[in-house]
Protein backbone atom coordinates (compact mmCIF):
# COMPACT_ATOMS: atom_id res chain seq x y z
CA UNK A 1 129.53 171.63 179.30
CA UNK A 2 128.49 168.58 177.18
CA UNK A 3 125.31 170.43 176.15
CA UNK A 4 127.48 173.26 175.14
CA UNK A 5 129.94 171.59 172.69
CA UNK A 6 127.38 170.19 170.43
CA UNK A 7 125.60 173.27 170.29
CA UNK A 8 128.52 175.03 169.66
CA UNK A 9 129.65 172.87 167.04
CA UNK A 10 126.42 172.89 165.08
CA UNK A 11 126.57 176.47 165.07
CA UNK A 12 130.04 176.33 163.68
CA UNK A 13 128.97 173.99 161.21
CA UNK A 14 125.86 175.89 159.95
CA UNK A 15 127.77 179.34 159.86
CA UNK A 16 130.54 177.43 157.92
CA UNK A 17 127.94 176.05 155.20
CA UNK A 18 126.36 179.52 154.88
CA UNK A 19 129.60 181.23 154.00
CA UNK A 20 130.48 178.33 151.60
CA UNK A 21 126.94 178.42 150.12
CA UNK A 22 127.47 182.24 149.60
CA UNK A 23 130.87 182.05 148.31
CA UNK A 24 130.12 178.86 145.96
CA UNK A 25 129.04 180.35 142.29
CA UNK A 26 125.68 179.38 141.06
CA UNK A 27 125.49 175.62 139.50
CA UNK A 28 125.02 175.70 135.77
CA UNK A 29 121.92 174.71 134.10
CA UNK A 30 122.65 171.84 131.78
CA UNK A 31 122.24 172.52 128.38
CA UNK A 32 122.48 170.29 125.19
CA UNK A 33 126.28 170.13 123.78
CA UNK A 34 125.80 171.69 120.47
CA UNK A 35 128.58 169.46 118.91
CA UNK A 36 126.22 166.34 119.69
CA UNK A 37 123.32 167.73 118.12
CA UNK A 38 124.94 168.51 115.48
CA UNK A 39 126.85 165.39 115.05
CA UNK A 40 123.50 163.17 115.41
CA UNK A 41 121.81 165.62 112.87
CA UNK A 42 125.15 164.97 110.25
CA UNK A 43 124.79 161.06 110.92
CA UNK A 44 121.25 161.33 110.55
CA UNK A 45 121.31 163.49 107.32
CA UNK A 46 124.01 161.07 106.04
CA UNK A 47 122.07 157.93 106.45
CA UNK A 48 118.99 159.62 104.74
CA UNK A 49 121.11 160.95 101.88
CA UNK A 50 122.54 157.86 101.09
CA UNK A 51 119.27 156.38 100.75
CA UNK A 52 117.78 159.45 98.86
CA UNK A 53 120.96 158.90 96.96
CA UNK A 54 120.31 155.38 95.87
CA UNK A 55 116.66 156.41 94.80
CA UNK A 56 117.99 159.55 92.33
CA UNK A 57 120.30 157.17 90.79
CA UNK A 58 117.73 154.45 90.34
CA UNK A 59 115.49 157.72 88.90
CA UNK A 60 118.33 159.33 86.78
CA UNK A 61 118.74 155.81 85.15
CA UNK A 62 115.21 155.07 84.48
CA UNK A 63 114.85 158.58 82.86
CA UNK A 64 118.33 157.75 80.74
CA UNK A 65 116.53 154.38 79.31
CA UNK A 66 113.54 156.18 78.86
CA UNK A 67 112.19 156.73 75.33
CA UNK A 68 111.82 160.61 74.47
CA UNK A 69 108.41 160.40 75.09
CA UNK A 70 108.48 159.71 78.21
CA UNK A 71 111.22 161.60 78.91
CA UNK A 72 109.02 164.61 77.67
CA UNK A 73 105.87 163.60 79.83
CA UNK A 74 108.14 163.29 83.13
CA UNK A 75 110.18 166.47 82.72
CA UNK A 76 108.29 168.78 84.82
CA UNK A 77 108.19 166.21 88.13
CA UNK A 78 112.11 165.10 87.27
CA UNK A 79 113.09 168.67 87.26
CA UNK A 80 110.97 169.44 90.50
CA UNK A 81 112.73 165.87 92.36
CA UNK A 82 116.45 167.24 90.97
CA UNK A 83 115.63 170.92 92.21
CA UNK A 84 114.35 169.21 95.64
CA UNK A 85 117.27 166.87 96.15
CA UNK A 86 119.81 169.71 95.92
CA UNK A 87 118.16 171.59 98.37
CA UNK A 88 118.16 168.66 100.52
CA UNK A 89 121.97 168.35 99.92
CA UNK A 90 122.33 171.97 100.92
CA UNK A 91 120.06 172.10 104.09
CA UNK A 92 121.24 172.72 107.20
CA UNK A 93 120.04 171.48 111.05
CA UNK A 94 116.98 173.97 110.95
CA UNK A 95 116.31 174.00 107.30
CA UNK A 96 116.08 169.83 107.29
CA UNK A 97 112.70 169.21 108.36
CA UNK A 98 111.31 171.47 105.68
CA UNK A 99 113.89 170.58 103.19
CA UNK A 100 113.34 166.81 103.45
CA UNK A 101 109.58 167.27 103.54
CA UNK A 102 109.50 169.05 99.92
CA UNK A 103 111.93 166.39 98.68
CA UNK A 104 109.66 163.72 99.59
CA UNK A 105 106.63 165.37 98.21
CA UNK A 106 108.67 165.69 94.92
CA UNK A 107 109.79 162.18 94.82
CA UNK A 108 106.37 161.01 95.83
CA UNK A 109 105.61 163.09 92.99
CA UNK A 110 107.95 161.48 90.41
CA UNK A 111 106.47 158.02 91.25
CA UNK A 112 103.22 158.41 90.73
CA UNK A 113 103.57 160.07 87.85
CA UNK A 114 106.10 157.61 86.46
CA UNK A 115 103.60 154.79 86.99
CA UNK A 116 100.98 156.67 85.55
CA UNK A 117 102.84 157.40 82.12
CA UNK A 118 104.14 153.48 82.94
CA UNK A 119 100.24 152.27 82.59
CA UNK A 120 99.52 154.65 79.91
CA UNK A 121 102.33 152.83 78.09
CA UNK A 122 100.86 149.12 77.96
């Protein structure tokens, strides 16, 4: 009889997990939260707006003290950096990457051509 009961009760035990296992609905597969994504992508796109920010003020102020020629000589790359900055403003989570890449070619852009006119100039 003492052989018995333990076989018993493992038997009870298994059957009991199987119907539990087949009752029990599947276990979700993780997935990202969307709300943290998208609240790391809004810090993220804050932090690098400020500091594009900073830089089109420090641009729209250089091209304010500028003389008219130089004005003139920079227009095409200052329009090209203002178009590019308000499509960076507008982006969204899967537009960024591309968005911010143009932007930074434009602004890239802007400097080397303002240092070019700049040594022209002396």
């Amino acid at each position: 009889m003492k052989h018995v009961a333990p076989t018993l009760v493992i038997a009870l035990a298994t059957a009991a997990i199987v119907a539990l296992a087949a009752t029990a609905s599947p276990t979700p597969v993780p997935r990202p939260l969307q709300l943290a994504e998208t609240d790391d992508f809004a810090s993220q796109k804050a932090q690098y707006e400020a500091a594009a920010r900073r830089d089109m003020d420090l641009w729209q102020q250089r091209m304010e003290q500028a003389s008219a020629a130089t004005q003139k000589a920079l227009e095409s790359a200052w329009t090209q950096t203002k178009v590019q900055w308000a499509s960076l403003q507008q982006a969204t989570a899967d537009e960024w990457d591309r968005s911010r890449a143009a932007f930074e070619r434009a602004s890239a852009h802007m400097k080397e051509e303002w240092s070019k006119y700049q040594q022209g100039q002396q």
